[in-house]
C-alpha atoms as a PDB file:
ATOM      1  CA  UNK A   1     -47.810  74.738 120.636  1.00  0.00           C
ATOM      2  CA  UNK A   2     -49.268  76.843 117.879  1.00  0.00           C
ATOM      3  CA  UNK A   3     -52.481  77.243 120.347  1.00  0.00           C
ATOM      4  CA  UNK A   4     -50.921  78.486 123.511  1.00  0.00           C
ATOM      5  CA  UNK A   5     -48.242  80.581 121.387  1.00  0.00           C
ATOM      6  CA  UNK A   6     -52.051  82.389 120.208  1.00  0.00           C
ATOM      7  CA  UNK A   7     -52.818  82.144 123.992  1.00  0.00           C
ATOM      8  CA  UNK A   8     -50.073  83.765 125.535  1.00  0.00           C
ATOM      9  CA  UNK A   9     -49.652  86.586 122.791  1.00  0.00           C
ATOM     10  CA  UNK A  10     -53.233  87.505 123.266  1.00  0.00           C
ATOM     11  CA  UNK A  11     -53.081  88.045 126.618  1.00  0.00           C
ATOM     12  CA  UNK A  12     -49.647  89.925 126.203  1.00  0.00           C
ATOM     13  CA  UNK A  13     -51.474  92.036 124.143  1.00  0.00           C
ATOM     14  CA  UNK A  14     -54.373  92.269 125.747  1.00  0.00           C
ATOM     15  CA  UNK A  15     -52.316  93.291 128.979  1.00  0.00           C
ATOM     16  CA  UNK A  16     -54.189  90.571 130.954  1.00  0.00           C
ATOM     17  CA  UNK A  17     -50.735  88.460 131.609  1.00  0.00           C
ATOM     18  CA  UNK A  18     -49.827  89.733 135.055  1.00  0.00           C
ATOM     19  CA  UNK A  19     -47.860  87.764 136.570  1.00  0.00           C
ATOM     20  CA  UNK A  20     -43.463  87.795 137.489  1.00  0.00           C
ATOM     21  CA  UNK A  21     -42.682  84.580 136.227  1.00  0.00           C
ATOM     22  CA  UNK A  22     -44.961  81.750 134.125  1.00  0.00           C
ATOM     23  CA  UNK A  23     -44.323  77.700 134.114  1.00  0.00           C
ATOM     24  CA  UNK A  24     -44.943  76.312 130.522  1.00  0.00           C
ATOM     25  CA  UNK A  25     -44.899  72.470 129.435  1.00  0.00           C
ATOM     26  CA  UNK A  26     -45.187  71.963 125.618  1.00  0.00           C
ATOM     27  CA  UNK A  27     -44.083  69.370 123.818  1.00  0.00           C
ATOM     28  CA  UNK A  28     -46.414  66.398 124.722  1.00  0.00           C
ATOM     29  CA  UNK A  29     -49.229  67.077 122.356  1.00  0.00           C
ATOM     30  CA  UNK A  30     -47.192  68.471 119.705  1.00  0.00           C
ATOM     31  CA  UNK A  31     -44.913  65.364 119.200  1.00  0.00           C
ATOM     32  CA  UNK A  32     -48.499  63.276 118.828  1.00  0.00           C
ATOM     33  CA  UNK A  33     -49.237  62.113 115.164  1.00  0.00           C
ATOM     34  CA  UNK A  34     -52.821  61.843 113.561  1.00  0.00           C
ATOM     35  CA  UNK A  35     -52.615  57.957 114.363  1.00  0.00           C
ATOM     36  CA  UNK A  36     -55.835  57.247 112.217  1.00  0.00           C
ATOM     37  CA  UNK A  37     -53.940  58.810 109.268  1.00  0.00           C
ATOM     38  CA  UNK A  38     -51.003  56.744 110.030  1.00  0.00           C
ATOM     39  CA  UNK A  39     -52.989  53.808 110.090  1.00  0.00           C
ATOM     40  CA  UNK A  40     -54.766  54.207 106.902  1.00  0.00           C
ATOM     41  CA  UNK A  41     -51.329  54.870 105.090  1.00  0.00           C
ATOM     42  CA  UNK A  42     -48.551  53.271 106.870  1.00  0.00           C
ATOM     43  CA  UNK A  43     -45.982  53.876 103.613  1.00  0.00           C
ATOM     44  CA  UNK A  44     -46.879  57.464 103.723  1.00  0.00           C
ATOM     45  CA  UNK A  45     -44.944  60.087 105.207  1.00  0.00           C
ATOM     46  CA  UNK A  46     -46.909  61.247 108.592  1.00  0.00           C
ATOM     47  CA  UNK A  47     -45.537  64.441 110.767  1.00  0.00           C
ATOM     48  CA  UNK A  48     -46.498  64.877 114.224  1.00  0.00           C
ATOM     49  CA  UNK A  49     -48.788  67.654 115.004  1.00  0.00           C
ATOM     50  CA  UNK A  50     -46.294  70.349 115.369  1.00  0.00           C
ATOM     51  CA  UNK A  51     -43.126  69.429 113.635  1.00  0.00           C
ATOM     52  CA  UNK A  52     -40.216  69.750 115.705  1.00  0.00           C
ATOM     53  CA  UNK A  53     -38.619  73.078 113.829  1.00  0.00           C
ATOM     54  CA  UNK A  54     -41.854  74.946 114.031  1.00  0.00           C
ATOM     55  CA  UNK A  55     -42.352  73.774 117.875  1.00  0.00           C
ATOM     56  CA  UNK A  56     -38.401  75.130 118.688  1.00  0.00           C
ATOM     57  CA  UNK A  57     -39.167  78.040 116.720  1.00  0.00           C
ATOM     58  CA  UNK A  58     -42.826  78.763 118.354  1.00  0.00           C
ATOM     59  CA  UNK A  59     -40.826  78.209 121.690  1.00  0.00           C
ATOM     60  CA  UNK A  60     -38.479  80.443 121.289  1.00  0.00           C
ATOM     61  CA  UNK A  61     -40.474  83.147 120.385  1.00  0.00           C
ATOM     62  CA  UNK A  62     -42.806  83.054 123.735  1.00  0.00           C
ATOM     63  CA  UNK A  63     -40.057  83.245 125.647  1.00  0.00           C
ATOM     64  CA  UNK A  64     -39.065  86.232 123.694  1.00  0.00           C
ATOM     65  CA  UNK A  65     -42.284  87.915 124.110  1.00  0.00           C
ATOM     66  CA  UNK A  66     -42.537  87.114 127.707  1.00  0.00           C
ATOM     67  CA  UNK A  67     -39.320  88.154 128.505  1.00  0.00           C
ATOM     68  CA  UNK A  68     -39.753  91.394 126.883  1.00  0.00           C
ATOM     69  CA  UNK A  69     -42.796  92.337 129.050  1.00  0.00           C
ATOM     70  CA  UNK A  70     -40.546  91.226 131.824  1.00  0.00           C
ATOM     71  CA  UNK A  71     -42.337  88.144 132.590  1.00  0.00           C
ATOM     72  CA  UNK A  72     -39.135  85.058 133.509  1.00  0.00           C
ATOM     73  CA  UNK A  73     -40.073  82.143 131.703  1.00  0.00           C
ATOM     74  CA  UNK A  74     -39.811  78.794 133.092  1.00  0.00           C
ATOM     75  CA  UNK A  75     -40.277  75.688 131.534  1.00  0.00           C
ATOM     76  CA  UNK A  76     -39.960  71.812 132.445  1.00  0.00           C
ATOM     77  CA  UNK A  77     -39.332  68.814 130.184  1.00  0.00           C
ATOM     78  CA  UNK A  78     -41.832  66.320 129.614  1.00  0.00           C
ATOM     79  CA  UNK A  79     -42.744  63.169 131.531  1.00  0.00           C
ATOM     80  CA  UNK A  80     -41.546  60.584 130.121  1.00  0.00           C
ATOM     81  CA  UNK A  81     -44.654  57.975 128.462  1.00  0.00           C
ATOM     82  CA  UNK A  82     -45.305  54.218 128.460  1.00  0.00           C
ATOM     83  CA  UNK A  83     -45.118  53.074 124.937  1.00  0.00           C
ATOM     84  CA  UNK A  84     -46.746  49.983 125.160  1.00  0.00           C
ATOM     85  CA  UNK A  85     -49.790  51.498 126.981  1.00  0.00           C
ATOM     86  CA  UNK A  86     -49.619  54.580 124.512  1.00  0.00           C
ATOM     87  CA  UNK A  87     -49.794  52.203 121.585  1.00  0.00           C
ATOM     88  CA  UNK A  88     -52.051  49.891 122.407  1.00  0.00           C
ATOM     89  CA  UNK A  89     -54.583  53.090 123.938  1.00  0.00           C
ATOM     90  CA  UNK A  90     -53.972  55.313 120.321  1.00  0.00           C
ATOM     91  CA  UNK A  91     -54.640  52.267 118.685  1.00  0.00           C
ATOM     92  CA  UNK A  92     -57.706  51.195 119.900  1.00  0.00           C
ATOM     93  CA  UNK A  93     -59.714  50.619 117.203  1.00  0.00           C
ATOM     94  CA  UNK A  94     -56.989  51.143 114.401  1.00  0.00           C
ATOM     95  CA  UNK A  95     -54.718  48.721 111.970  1.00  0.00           C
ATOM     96  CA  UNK A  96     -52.327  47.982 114.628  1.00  0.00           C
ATOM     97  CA  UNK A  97     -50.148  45.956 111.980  1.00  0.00           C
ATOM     98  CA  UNK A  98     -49.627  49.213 110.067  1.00  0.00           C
ATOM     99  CA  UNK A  99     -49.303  51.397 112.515  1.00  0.00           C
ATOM    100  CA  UNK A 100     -46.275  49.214 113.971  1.00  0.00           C
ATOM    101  CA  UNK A 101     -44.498  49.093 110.242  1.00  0.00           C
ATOM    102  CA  UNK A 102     -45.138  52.957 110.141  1.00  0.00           C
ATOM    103  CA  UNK A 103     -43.491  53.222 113.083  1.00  0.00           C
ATOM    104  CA  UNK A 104     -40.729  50.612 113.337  1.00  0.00           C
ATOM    105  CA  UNK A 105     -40.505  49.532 116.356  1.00  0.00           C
ATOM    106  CA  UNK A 106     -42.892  50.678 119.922  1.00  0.00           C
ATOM    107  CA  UNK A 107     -40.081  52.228 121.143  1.00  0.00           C
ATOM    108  CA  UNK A 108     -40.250  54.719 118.496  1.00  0.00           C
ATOM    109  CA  UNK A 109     -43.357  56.319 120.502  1.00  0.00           C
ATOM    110  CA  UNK A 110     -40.777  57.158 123.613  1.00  0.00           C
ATOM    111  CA  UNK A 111     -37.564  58.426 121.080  1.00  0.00           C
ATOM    112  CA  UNK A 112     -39.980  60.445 119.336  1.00  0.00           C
ATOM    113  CA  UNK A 113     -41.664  62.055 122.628  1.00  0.00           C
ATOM    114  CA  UNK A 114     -37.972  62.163 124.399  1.00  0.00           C
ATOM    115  CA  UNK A 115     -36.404  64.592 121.313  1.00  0.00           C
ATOM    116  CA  UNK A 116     -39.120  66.957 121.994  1.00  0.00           C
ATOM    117  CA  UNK A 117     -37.934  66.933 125.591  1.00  0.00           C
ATOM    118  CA  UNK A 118     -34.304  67.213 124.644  1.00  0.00           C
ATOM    119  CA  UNK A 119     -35.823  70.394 122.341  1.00  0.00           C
ATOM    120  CA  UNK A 120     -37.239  71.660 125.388  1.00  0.00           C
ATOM    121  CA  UNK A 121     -33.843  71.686 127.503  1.00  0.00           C
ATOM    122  CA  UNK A 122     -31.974  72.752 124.894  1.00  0.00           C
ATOM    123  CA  UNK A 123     -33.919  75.830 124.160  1.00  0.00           C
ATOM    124  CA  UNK A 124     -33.789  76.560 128.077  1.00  0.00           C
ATOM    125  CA  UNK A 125     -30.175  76.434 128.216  1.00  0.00           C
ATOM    126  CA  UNK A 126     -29.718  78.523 124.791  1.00  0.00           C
ATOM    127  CA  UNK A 127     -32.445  81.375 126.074  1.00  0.00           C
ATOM    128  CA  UNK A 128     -30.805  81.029 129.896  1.00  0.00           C
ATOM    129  CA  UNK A 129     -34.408  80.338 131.177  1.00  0.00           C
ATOM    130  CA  UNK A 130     -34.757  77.874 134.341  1.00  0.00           C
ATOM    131  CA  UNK A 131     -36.080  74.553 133.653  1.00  0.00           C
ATOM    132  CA  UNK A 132     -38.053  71.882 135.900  1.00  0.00           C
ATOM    133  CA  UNK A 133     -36.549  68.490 135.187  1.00  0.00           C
ATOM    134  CA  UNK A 134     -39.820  66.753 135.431  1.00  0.00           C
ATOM    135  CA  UNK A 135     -38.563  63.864 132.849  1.00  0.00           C
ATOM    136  CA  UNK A 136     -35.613  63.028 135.190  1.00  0.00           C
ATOM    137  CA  UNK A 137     -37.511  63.154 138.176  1.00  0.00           C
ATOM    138  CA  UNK A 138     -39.667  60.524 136.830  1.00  0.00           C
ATOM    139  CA  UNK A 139     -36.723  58.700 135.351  1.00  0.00           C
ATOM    140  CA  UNK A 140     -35.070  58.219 138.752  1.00  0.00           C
ATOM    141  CA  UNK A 141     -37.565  55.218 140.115  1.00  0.00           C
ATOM    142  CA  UNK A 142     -36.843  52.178 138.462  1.00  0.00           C
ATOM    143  CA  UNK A 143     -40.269  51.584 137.219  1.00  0.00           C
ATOM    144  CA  UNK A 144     -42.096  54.703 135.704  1.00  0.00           C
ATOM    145  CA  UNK A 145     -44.718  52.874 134.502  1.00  0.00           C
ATOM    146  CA  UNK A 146     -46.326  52.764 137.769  1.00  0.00           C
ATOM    147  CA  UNK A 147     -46.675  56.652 137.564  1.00  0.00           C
ATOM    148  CA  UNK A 148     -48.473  56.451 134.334  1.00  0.00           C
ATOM    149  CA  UNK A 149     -52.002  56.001 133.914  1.00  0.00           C
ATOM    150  CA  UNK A 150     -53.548  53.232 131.525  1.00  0.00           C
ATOM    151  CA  UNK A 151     -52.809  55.325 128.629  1.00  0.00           C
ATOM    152  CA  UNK A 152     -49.442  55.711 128.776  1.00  0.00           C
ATOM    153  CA  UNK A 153     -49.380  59.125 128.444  1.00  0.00           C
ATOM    154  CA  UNK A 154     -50.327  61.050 131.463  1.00  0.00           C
ATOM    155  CA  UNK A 155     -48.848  60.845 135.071  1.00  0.00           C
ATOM    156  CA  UNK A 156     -51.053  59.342 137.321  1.00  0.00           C
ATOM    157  CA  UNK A 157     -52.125  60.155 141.150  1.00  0.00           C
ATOM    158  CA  UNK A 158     -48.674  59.038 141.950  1.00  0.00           C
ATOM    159  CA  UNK A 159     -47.028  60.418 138.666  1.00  0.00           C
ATOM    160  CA  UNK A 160     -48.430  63.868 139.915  1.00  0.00           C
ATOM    161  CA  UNK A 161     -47.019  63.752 143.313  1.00  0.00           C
ATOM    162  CA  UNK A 162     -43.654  63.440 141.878  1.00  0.00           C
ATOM    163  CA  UNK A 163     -44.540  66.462 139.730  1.00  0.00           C
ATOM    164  CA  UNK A 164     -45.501  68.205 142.680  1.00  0.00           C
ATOM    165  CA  UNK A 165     -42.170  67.781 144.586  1.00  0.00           C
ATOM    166  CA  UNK A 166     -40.323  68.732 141.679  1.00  0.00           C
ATOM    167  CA  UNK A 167     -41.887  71.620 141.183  1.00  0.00           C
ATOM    168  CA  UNK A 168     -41.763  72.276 145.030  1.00  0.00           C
ATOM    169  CA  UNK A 169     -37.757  71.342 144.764  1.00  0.00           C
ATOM    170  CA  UNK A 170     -37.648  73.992 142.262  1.00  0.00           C
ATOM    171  CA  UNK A 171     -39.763  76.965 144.076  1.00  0.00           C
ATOM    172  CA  UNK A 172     -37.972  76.120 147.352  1.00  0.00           C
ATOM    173  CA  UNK A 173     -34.428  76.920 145.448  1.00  0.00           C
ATOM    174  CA  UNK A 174     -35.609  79.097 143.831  1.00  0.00           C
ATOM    175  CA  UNK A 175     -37.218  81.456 146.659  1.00  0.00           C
ATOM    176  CA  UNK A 176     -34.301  80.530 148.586  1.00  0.00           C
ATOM    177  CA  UNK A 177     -31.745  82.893 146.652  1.00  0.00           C
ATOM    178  CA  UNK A 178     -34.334  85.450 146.034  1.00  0.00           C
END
């Protein structure tokens, strides 16, 4: 998050951001946790890369900035992830025994991904900025794991064609009222 708030303020600055409107997805890499640290130290306290006050708060201010040059904001929730593939990928390699009491239970992986999502809409709805439900798109087939690649993380072929019509959903309303 940190890294494209840097990104985007450069270019702001720089006067090199011309465009109406820009789509933003954050939250997938910032909810991630240094799982060899985690590993090593299980009864330690571990915080994801961007904890989740300084991620709402970096958020917030983009869409500030970009607003303010005029620019709409849009931005979509995350896909959801595969917690068994995402452990057993992040883990290759590690203590899986500690990293499992660190975190409780696998499904831990998804809560922990899914409240950066929920971040995500809330902020939209709070800065009245459109948002791509890419999370729920996903969440309508009855087995999302088919739409995630081996590690458990990233859409795959199929995962991005969903993407794609969601984001074509979106444009097509959206161009429709304009």
């Amino acid at each position: 998050m940190t890294k494209g708030y840097s990104l985007i303020t450069q270019r702001i600055n720089n006067n090199t951001l011309s465009c109406d409107t820009i789509i933003m997805n954050f939250g997938g890499n910032d909810c991630d946790y240094n799982w060899k640290a985690v590993s090593e130290a299980p009864d330690d306290i571990h915080l994801p890369t961007t904890p989740i006050d300084v991620f709402s708060d970096t958020y917030r201010m983009i869409i500030s900035q970009l607003k303010e040059k005029g620019i709409c904001p849009v931005v979509t929730t995350l896909p959801p992830l595969e917690p068994q593939r995402f452990f057993d990928w992040f883990c290759s390699g590690l203590d899986k025994a500690a990293v499992l009491k660190w975190l409780g239970s696998i499904n831990a992986i998804y809560r922990a991904q899914e409240n950066y999502s929920r971040v995500v809409e809330k902020i939209a709805h709070e800065t009245n900025v459109p948002i791509i439900d890419i999370r729920g798109a996903f969440l309508q087939h009855a087995r999302i794991e088919s739409f995630i690649c081996d590690d458990g993380a990233h859409p795959n072929t199929e995962g991005q064609k969903i993407i794609t019509e969601t984001l074509m959903e979106f444009a097509d309303k959206q161009f429709a009222t304009a």
